[in-house]
Protein backbone atom coordinates (compact mmCIF):
# COMPACT_ATOMS: atom_id res chain seq x y z
CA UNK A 1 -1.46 101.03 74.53
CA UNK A 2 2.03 102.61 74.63
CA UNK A 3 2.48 106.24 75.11
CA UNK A 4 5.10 108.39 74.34
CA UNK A 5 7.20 110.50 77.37
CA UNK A 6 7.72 114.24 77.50
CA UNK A 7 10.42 116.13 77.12
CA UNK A 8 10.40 117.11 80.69
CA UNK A 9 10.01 113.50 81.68
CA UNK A 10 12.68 112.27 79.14
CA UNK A 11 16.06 112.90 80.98
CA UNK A 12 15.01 111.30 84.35
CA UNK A 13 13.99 107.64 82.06
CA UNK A 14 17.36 107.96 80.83
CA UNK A 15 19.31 108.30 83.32
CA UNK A 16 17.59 105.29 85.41
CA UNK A 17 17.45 103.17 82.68
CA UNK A 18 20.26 103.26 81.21
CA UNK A 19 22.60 101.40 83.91
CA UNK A 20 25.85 101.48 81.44
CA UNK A 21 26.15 105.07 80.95
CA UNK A 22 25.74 108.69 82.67
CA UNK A 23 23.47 111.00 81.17
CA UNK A 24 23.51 114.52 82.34
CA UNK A 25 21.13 116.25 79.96
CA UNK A 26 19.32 115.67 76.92
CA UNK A 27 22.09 117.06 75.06
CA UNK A 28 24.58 114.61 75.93
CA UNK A 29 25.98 112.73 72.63
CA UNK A 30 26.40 108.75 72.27
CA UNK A 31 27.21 106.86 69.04
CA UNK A 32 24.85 104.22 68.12
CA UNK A 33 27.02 101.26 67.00
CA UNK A 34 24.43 99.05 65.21
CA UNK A 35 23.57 102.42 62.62
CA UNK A 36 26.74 104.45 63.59
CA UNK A 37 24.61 107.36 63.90
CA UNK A 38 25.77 110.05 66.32
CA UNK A 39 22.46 110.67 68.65
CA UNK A 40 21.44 112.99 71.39
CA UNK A 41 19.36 112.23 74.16
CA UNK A 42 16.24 114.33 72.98
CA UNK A 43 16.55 112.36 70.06
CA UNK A 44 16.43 108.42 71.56
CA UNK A 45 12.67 107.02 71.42
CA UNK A 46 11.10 106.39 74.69
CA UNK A 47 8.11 104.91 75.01
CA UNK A 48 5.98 103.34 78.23
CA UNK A 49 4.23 100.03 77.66
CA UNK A 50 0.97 99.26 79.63
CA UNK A 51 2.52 97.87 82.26
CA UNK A 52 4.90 101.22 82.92
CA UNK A 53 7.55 99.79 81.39
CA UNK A 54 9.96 101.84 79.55
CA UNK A 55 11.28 101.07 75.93
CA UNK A 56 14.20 102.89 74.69
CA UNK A 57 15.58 102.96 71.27
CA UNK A 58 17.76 104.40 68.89
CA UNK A 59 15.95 106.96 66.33
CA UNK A 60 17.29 105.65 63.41
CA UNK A 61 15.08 103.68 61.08
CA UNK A 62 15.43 100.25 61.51
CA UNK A 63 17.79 100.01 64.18
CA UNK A 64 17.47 97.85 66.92
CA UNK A 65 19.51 99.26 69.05
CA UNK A 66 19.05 99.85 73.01
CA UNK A 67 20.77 101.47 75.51
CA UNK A 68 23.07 98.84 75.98
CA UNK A 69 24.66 99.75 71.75
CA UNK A 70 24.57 103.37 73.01
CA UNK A 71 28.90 104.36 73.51
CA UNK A 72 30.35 107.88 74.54
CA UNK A 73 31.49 110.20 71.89
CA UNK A 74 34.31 112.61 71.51
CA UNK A 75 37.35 111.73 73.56
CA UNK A 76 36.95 109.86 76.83
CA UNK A 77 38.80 109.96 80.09
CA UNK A 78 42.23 108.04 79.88
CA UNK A 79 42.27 106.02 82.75
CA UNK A 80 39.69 104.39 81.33
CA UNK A 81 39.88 104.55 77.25
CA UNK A 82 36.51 104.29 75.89
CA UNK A 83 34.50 101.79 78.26
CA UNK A 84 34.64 104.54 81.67
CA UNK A 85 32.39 102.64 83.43
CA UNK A 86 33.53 98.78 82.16
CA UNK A 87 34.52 96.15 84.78
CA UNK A 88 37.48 95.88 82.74
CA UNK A 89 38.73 99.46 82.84
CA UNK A 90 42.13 99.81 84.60
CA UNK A 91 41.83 101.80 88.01
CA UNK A 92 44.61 103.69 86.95
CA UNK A 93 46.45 105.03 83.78
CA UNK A 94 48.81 102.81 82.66
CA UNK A 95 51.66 105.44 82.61
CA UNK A 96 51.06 106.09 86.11
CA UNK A 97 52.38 103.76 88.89
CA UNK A 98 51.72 103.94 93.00
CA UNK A 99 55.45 104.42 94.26
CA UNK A 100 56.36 103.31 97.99
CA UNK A 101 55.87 106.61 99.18
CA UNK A 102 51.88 106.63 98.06
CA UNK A 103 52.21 109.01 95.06
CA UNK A 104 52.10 108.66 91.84
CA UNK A 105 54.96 108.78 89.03
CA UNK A 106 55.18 109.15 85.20
């Protein structure tokens, strides 16, 4: 039988499943690509299976979407454009380049 989390519970499944993303509270916004819903995290459906597994999906009606469809919204960090914590993210801006003294210009 699955069973629904608490509130109180909710934040901590979040932030250990979801391995692509930081949450910092249940308030934090992501934009569901599959429904292109803009969701919170007291909104995502969490459920634990039998075996203590967790399920997580988006709230939208019909939408298969998991964590893993789940991107920031509003404006991101620009170092990194809109995938912060993406293997392919450049380690720094691109307008900013290491000189030979160790700083940084424009």
């Amino acid at each position: 039988m699955n069973k629904r989390i608490t509130l109180e519970h909710k934040l901590a499944v979040l932030q250990e499943a979801d391995n692509l993303r930081k949450w910092y509270s249940l308030d934090d916004r992501r934009v569901c690509v599959l429904c292109d819903r803009v969701i919170t995290g007291r909104m995502i459906d969490i459920w634990q299976d039998d075996r203590g597994v967790y399920r997580l999906h988006c709230p939208t009606p019909g939408c298969p979407a998991t964590p893993r469809d789940w991107f920031y919204h509003g404006p991101t960090h620009p170092a990194v454009g809109r995938f912060p914590h993406s293997r392919m993210a450049p380690r720094f801006p691109a307008d900013l380049r290491l000189t030979n003294k160790g700083s940084y210009d424009e």
